[in-house]
Protein backbone atom coordinates (compact mmCIF):
# COMPACT_ATOMS: atom_id res chain seq x y z
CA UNK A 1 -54.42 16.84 39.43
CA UNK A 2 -53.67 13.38 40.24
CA UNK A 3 -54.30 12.19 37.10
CA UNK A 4 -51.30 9.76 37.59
CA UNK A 5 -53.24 7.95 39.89
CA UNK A 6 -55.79 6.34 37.78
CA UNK A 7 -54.95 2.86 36.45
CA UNK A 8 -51.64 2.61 39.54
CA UNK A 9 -50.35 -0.45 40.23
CA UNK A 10 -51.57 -2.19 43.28
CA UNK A 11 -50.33 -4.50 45.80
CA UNK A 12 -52.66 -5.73 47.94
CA UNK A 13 -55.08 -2.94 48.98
CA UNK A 14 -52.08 -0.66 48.20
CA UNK A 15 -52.03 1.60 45.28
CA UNK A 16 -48.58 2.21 44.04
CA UNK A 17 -48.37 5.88 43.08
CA UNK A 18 -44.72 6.63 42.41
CA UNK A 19 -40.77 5.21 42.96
CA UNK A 20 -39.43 6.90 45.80
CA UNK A 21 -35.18 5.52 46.04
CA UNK A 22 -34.10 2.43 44.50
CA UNK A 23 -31.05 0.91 46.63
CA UNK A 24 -28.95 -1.52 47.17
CA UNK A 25 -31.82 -3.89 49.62
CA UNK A 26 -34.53 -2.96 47.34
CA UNK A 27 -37.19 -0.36 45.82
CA UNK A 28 -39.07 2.12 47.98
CA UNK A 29 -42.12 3.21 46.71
CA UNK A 30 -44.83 6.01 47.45
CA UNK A 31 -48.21 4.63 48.13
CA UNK A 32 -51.34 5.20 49.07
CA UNK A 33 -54.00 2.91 51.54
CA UNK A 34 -57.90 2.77 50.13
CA UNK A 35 -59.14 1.45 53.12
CA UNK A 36 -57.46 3.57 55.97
CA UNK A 37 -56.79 6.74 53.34
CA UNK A 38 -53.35 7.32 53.97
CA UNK A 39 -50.03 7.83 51.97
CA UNK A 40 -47.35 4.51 53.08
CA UNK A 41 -44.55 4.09 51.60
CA UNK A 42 -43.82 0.63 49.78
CA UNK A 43 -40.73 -1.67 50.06
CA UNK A 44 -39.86 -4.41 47.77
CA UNK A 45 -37.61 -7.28 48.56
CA UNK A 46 -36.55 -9.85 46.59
CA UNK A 47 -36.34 -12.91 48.29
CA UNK A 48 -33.64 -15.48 48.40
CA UNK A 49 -34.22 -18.46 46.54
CA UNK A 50 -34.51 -21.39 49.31
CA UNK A 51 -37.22 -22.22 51.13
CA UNK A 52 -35.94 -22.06 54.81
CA UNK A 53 -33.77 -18.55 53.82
CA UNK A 54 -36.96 -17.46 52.92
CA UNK A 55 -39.19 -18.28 55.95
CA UNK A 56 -36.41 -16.63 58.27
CA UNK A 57 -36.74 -13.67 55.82
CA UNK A 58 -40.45 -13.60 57.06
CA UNK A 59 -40.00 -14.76 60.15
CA UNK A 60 -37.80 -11.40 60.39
CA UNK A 61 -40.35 -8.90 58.47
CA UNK A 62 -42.71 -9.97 61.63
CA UNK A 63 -40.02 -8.87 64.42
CA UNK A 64 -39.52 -5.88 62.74
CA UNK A 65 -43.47 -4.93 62.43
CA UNK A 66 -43.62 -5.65 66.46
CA UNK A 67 -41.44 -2.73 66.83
CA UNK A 68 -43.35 0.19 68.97
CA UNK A 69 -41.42 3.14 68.69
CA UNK A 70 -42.20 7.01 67.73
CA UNK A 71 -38.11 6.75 66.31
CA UNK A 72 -38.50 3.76 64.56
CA UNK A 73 -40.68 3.78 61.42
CA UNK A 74 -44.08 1.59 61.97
CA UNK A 75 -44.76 -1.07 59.95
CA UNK A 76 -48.46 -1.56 58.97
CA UNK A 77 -48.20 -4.57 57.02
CA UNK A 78 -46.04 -7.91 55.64
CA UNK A 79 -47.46 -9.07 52.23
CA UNK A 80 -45.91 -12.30 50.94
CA UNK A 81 -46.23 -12.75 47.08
CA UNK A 82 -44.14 -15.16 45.14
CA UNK A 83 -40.65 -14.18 44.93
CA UNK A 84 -40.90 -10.88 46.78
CA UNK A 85 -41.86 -9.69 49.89
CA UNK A 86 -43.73 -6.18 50.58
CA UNK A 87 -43.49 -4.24 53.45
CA UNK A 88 -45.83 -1.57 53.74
CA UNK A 89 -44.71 1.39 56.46
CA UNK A 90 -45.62 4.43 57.62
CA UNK A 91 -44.58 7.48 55.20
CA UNK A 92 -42.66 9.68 56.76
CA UNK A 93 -42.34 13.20 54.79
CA UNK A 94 -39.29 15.07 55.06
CA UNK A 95 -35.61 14.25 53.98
CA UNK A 96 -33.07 11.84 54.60
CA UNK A 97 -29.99 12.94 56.80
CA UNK A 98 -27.66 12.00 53.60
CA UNK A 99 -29.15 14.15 51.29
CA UNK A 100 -29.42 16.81 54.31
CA UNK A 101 -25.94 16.44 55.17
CA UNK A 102 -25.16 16.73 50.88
CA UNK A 103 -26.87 20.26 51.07
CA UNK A 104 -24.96 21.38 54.01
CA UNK A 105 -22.00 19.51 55.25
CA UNK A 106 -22.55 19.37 58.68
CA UNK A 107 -25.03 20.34 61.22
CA UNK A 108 -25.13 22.76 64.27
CA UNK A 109 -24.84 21.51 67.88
CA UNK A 110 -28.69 21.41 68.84
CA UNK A 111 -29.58 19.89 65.59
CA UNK A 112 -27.26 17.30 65.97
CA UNK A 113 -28.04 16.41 69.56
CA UNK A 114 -31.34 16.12 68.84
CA UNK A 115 -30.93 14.33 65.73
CA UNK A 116 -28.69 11.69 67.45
CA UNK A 117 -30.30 11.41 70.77
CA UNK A 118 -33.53 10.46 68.62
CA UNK A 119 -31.49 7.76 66.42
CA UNK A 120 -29.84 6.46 70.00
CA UNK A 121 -33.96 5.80 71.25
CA UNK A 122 -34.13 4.28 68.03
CA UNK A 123 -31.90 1.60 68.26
CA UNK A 124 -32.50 1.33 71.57
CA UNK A 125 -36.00 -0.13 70.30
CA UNK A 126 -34.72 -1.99 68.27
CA UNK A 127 -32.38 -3.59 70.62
CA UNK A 128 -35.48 -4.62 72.87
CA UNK A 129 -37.28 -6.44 70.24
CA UNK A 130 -34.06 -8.50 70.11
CA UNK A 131 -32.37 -7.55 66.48
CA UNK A 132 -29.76 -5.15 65.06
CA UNK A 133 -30.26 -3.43 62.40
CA UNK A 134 -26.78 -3.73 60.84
CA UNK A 135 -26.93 -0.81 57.84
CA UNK A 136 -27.22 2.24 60.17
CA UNK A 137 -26.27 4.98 57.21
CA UNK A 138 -27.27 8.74 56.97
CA UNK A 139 -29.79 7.72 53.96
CA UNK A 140 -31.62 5.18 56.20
CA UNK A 141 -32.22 8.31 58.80
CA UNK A 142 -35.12 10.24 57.79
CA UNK A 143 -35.66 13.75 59.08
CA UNK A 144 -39.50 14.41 59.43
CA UNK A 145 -41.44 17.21 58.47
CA UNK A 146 -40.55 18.40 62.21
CA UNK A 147 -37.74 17.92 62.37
CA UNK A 148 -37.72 14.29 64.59
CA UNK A 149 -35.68 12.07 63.04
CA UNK A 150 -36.74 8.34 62.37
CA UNK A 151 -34.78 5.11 61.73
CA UNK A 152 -35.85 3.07 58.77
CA UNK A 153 -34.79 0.45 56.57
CA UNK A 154 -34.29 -2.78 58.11
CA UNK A 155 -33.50 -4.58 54.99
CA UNK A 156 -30.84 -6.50 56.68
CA UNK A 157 -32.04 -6.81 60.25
CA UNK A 158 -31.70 -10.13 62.25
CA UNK A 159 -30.89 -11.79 65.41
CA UNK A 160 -27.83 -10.87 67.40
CA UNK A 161 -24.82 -12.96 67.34
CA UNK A 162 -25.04 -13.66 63.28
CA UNK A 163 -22.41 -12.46 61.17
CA UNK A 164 -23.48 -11.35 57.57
CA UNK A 165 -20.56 -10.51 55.76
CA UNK A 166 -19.50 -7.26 53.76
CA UNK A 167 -22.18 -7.72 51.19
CA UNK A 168 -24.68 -8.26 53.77
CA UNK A 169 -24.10 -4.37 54.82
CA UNK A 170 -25.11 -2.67 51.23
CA UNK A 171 -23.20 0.38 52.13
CA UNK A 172 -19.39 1.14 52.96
CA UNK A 173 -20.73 3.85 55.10
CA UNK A 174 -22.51 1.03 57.57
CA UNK A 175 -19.32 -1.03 58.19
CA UNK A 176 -17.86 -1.87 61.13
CA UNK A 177 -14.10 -3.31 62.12
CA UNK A 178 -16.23 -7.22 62.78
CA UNK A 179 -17.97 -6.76 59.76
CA UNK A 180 -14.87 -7.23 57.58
CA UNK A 181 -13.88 -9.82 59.76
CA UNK A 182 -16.65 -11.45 59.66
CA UNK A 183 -17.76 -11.90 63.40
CA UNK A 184 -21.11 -11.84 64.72
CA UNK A 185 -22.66 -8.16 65.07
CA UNK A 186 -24.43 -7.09 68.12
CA UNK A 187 -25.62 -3.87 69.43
CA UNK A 188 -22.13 -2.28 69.54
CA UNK A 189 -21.76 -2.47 65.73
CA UNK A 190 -25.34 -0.14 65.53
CA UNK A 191 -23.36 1.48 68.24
CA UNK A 192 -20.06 2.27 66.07
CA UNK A 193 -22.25 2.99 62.84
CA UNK A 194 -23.83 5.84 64.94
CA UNK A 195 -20.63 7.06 66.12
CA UNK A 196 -19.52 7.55 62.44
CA UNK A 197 -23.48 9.12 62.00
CA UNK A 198 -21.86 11.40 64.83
CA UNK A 199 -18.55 11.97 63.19
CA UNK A 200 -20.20 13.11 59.95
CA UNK A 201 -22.43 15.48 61.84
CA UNK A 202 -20.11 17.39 63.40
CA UNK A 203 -17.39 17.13 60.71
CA UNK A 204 -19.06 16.61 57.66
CA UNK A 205 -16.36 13.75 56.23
CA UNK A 206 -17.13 10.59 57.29
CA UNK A 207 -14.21 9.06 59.29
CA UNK A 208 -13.03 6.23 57.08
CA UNK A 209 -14.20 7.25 53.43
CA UNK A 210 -12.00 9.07 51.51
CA UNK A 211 -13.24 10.36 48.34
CA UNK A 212 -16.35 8.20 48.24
CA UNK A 213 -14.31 5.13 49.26
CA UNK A 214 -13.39 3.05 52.06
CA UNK A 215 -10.17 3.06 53.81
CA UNK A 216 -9.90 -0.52 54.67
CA UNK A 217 -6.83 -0.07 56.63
CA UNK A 218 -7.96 3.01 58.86
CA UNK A 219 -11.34 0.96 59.43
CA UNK A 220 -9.19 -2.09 60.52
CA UNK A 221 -6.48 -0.56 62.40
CA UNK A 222 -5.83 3.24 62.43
CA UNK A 223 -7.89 6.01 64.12
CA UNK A 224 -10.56 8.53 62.60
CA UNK A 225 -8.44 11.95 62.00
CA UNK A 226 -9.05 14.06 64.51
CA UNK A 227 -12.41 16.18 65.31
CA UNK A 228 -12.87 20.01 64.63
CA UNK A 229 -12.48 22.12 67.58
CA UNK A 230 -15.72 24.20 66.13
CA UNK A 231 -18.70 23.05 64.47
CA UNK A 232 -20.05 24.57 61.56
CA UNK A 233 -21.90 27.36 63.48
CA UNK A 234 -18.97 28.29 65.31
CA UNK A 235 -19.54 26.67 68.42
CA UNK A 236 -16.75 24.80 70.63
CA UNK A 237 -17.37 20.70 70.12
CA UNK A 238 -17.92 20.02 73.50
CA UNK A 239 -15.89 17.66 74.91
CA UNK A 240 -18.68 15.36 75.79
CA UNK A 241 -19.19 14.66 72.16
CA UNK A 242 -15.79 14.03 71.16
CA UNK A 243 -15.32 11.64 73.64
CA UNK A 244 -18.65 10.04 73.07
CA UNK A 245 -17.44 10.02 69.53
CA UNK A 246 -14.05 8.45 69.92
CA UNK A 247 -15.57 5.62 72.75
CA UNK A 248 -17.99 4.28 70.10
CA UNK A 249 -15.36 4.58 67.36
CA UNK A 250 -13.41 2.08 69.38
CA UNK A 251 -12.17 -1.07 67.20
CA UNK A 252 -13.22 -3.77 69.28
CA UNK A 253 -16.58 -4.12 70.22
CA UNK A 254 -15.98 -4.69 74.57
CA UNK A 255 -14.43 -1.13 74.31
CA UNK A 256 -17.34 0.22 72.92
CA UNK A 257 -20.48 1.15 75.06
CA UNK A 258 -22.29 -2.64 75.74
CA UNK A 259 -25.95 -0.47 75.49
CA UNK A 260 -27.80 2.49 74.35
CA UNK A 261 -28.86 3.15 77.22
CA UNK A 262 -25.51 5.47 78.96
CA UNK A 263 -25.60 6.54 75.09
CA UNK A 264 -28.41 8.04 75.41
CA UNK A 265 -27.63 9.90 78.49
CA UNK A 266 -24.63 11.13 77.60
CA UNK A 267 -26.92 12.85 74.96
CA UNK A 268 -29.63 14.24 76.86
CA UNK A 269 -27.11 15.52 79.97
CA UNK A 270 -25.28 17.25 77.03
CA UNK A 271 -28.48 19.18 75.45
CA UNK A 272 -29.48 20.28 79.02
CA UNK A 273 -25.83 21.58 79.27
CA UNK A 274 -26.72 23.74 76.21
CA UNK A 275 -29.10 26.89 75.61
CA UNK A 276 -32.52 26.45 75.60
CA UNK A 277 -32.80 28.12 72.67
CA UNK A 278 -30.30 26.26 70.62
CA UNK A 279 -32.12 22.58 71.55
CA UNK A 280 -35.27 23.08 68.87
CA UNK A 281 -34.82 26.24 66.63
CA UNK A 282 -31.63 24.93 64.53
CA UNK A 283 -34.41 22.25 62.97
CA UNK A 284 -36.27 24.64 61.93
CA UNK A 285 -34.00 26.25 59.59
CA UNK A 286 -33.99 22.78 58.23
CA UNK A 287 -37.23 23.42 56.30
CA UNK A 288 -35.67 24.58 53.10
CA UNK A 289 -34.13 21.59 53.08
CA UNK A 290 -37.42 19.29 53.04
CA UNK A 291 -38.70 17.98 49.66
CA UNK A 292 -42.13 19.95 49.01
CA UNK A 293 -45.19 17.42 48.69
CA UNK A 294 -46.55 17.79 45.34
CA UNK A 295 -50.59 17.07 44.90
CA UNK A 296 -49.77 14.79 42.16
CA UNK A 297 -48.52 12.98 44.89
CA UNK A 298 -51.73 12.23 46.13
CA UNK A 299 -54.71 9.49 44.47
CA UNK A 300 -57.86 11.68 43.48
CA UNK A 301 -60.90 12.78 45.59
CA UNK A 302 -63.73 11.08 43.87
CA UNK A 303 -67.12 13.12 44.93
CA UNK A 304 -68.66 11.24 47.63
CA UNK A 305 -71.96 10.71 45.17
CA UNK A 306 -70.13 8.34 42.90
CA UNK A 307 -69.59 5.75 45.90
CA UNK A 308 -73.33 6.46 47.42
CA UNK A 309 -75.69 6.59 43.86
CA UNK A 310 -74.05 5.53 41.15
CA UNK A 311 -75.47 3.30 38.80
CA UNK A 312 -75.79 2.44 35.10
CA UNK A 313 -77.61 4.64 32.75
CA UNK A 314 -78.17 1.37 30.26
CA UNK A 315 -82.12 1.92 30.96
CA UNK A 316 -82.86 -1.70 28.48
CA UNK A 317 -81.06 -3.55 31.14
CA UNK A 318 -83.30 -5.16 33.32
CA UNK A 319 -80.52 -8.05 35.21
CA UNK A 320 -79.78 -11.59 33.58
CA UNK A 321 -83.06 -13.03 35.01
CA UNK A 322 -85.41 -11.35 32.74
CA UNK A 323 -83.32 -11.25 30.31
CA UNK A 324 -84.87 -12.79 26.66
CA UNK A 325 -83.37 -14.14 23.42
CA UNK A 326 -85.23 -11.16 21.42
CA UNK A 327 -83.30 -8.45 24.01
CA UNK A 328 -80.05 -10.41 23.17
CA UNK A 329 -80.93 -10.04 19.36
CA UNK A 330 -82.02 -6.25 19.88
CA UNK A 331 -78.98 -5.67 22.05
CA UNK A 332 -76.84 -7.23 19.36
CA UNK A 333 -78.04 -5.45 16.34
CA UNK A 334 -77.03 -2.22 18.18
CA UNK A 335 -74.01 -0.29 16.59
CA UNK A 336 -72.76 0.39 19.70
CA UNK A 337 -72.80 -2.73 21.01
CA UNK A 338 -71.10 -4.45 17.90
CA UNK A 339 -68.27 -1.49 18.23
CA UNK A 340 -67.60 -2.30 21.94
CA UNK A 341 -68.04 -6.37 20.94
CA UNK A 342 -65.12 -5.37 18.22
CA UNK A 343 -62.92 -3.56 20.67
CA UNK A 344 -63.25 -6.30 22.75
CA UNK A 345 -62.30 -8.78 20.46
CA UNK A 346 -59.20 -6.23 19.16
CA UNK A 347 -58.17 -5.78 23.02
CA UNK A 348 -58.28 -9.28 24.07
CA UNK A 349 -55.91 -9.74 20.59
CA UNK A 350 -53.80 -6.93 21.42
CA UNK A 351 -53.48 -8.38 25.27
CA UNK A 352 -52.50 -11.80 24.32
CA UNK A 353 -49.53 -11.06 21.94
CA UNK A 354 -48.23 -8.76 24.56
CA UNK A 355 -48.46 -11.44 26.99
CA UNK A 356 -46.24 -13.57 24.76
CA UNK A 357 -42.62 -12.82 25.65
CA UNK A 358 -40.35 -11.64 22.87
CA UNK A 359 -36.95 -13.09 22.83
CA UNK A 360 -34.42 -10.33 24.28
CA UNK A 361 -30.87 -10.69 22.74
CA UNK A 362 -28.07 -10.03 24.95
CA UNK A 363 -23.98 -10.03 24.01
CA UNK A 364 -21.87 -11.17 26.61
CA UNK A 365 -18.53 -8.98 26.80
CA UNK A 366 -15.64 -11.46 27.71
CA UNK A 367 -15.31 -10.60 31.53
CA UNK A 368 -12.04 -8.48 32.48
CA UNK A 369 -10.64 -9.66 35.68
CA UNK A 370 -7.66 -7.44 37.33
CA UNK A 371 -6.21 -9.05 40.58
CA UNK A 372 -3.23 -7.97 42.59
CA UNK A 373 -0.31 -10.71 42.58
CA UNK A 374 -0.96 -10.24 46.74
CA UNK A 375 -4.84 -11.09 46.16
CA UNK A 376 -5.95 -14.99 47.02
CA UNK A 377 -9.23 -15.44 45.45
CA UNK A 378 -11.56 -18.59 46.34
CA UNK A 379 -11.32 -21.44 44.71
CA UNK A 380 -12.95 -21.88 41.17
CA UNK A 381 -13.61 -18.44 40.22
CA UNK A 382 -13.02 -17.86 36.53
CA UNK A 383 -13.89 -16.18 33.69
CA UNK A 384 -16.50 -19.06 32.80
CA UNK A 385 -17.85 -19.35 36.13
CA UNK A 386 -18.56 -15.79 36.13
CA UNK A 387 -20.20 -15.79 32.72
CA UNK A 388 -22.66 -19.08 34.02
CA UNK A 389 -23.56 -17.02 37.71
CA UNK A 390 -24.74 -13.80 35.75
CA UNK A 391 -26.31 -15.64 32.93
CA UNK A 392 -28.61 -17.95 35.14
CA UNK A 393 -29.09 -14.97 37.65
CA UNK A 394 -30.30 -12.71 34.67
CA UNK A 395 -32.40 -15.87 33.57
CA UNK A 396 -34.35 -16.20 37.23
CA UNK A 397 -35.16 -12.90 36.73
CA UNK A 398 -36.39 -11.99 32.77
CA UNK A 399 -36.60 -15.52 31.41
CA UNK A 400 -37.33 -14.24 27.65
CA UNK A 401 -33.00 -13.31 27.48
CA UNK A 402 -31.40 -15.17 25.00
CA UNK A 403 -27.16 -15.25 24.42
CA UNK A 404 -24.59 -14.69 22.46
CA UNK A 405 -20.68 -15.68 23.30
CA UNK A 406 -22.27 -17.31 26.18
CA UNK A 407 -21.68 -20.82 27.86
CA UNK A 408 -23.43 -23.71 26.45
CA UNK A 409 -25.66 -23.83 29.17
CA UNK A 410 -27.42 -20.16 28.47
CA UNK A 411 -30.02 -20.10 25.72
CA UNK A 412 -28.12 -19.05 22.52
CA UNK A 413 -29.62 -15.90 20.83
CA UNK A 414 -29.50 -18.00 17.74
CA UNK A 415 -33.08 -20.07 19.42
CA UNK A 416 -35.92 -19.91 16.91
CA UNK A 417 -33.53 -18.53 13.97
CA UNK A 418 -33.78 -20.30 11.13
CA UNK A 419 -30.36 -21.98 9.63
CA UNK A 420 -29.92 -20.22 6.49
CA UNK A 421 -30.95 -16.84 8.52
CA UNK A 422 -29.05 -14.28 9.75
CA UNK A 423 -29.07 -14.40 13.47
CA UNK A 424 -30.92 -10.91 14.52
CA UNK A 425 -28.54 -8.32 16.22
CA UNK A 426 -27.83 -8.14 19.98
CA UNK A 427 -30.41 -5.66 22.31
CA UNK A 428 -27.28 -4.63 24.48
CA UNK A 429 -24.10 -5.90 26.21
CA UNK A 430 -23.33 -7.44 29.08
CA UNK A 431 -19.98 -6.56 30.92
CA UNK A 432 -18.77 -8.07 33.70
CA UNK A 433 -15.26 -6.21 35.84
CA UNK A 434 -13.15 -7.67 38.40
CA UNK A 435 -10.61 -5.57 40.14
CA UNK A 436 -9.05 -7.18 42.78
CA UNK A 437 -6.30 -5.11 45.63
CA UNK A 438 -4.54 -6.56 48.07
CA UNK A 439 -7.84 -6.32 50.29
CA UNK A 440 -10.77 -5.56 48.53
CA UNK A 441 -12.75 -6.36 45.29
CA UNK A 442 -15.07 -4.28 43.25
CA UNK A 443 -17.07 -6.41 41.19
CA UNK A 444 -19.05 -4.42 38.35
CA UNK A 445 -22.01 -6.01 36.40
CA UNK A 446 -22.81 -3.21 33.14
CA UNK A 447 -25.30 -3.17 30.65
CA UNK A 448 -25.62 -1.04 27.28
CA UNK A 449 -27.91 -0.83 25.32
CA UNK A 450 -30.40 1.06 23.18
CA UNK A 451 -32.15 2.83 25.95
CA UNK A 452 -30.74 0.69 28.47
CA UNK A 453 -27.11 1.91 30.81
CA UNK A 454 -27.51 0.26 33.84
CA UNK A 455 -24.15 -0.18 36.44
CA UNK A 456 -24.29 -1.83 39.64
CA UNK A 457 -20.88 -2.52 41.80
CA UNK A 458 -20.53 -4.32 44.76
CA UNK A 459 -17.56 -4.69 47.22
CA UNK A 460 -16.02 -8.16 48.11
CA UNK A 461 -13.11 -9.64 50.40
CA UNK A 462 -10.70 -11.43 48.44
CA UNK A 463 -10.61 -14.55 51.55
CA UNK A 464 -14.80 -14.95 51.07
CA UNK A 465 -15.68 -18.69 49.88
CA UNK A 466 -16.72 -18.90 46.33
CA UNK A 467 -20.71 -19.84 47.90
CA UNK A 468 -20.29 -15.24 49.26
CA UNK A 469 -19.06 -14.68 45.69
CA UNK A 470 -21.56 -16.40 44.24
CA UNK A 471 -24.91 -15.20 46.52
CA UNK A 472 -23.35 -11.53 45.63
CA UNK A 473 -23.09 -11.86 41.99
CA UNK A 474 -26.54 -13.16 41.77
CA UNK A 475 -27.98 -10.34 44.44
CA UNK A 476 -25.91 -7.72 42.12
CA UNK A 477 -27.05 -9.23 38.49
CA UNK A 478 -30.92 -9.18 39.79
CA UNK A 479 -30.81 -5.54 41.11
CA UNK A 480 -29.23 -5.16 37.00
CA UNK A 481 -32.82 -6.92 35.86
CA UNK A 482 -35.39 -5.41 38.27
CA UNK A 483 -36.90 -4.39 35.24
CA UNK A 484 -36.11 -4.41 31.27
């Protein structure tokens, strides 16, 4: 039982037990604190490569932490370690409201006024400590163990009045009409991304994906299709909601709410409107739903004598002080001792040729790029400039990759080869897809491989400056190279 634990990966006083999600802003992991004796859960960032980007990226993590809020998930700790940055939270056991909404479609009326009055206090603290939180999505909701639901996941958090551009948001699901124009985001873009939280509640569709994608043009211009008159218990939607619903679903941002604050009202005067009974009991059904802790989840319970009287059984050891040349010679002569001296010496061996990087062969597909004849794109953008942004991106990250039908200026897979030797065969291939509309791109970065198929897509605006293209190609070809 917990044997996994033994030997885990640490960072800091962290022990790293076990990947939680992997997504688009980074890793979340499952951890566990050896001072405190807690579970926390662990996520990785990588950071961006300049100096200044880097200290606002900190600068940030430290906002965040100063957040005090029972809806809001606590940060314990920042740790800072050469590219990547750690933050260490709370863990929160439960579900997330996407894979709770993926088991069953929509949610009853008290659930979801009590889910969404608790996200509305939750942005509301947010709001205080100055930022917005920019990627308010259904997966970035947990639902706790009692059924209070808690906002996480400020990957992309920062100050009012910045814009940060469609890649910025990491999810389709999170956008906003000024996102894809590219204005500064304030409270009232949290504000629309929970309206579209509150769509999908009561619906179960959210109002500008269709089939898994996003309807640019509804998003931009048109209006979400029009509300149930039930809910999925069979309950009227109260009128309340739906025109909560439609005033924070309003395409410009003055139209919107300017605070959480009436939000939240609006909320809590429509749960008193309802049954007493229907404002708690609806969660409770929700416990099927709720991902069963496993003890294997935990880091073993040593017995409490190991920590207070352990101590070496070696009774010939007497400390270095008194130590003579004739114990060294006795000590030496022991089989034992000349079989651990020999595993040593075959470890230490073993350690330093896996320390030495083997060269890692990769094929570069020609890159496919599909544009509409409607389609501007930047600037400078071509096949070869693609090739050079994932090749030194993939470099940054595993710098033992070597190429072939690469540019000049990525190590050839030929390095180290002698001349009259056949070069060795590729490890995988490297694809890169552009498919360009009249208003969106989908940029694909795939590898293949013997044990390796890996895809990663990310979504673009044709009008970006090649500097966007380029700071999501490299964001999209390091997520590719996390790990080998």
């Amino acid at each position: 039982m917990g044997s996994a634990a033994f030997g885990a990966p640490r960072i800091g006083p962290y022990r790293v037990l076990r990947l939680i999600r992997r997504g688009g802003q980074g890793s979340v992991y499952l951890g566990y604190d050896t001072r405190l004796q807690r579970r926390v859960a662990i996520k990785l960032y990588h950071l961006p490569p300049g100096r200044a980007e880097r200290r606002k990226v900190v600068d940030e993590a430290r906002i965040i932490a100063a957040i005090d809020s029972d809806r809001v998930v606590q940060i314990h700790d920042v740790i800072l370690a050469g590219d990547y940055l750690a933050m260490i939270m709370a863990y929160v056991p439960g579900i997330d409201l996407e894979e709770l909404l993926a088991q069953q479609g929509a949610l009853e009326l008290g659930a979801l006024l009590s889910l969404a009055t608790d996200v509305a206090a939750a942005l509301a603290a947010v709001r205080q400590q100055g930022i917005v939180h920019g990627d308010l999505k259904a997966s970035n909701v947990l639902v706790s163990d009692n059924g209070r639901a808690v906002l996480s996941d400020f990957g992309i958090a920062r100050a009012p009045g910045r814009a940060i551009g469609v890649h910025g948001a990491a999810s389709e699901s999170a956008l906003s009409p000024e996102h894809l124009s590219g204005e500064a985001l304030d409270v009232r873009s949290d504000l629309f991304a929970l309206g579209c939280l509150l769509y999908r509640m009561a619906s179960g569709e959210h109002p500008f994906l269709r089939r898994g994608k996003l309807d640019v043009t509804r998003l931009r211009e048109g209006d979400a299709p029009p509300l149930p008159d039930a809910l999925i218990d069979g309950k009227p939607l109260p009128e309340g909601l739906r025109d909560l619903i439609q005033r924070l679903l309003q395409k410009s941002p003055a139209d919107r709410p300017d605070n959480t604050h009436r939000v939240r009202q609006i909320l809590r005067h429509l749960s008193h409107e309802q049954p007493q009974s229907l404002l708690r009991p609806p969660l409770a059904g929700l416990r099927s739903s709720l991902r069963q802790e496993s003890e294997d989840d935990l880091p073993p319970a040593l017995p409490q004598d190991f920590r207070r009287q352990g101590r070496s059984q070696l009774s010939d050891w007497r400390g270095f002080e008194q130590l003579t040349l004739s114990d060294v010679r006795r000590l030496l002569g022991r089989r034992r001792v000349q079989a651990a001296i020999g595993a040593v010496a075959v470890l230490t061996a073993l350690l330093v040729a896996l320390l030495v990087p083997r060269p890692y062969r990769v094929e570069m597909v020609m890159p496919r790029i599909e544009t509409s004849s409607a389609s501007q794109l930047p600037a400078g953008l071509s096949v070869r400039w693609l090739q050079v942004q994932v090749c030194k991106a993939a470099l940054a990250q595993d710098g033992s990759l070597l190429f072939y039908n690469a540019p000049s200026s990525c190590p050839p897979a030929g390095q180290g080869v002698a001349n009259n030797r056949q070069p060795p065969a590729a490890n995988e291939q490297l694809e890169v897809d552009l498919h360009c509309g009249e208003e969106l791109c989908l940029l694909g970065l795939a590898r293949s491989g013997a044990g390796v198929e890996r895809y990663r897509q990310a979504v673009l605006l044709p009008d970006m400056s090649l500097r966007r293209w380029q700071a999501v190609l490299v964001d999209l070809t390091r997520d590719s190279y996390v790990t080998r």
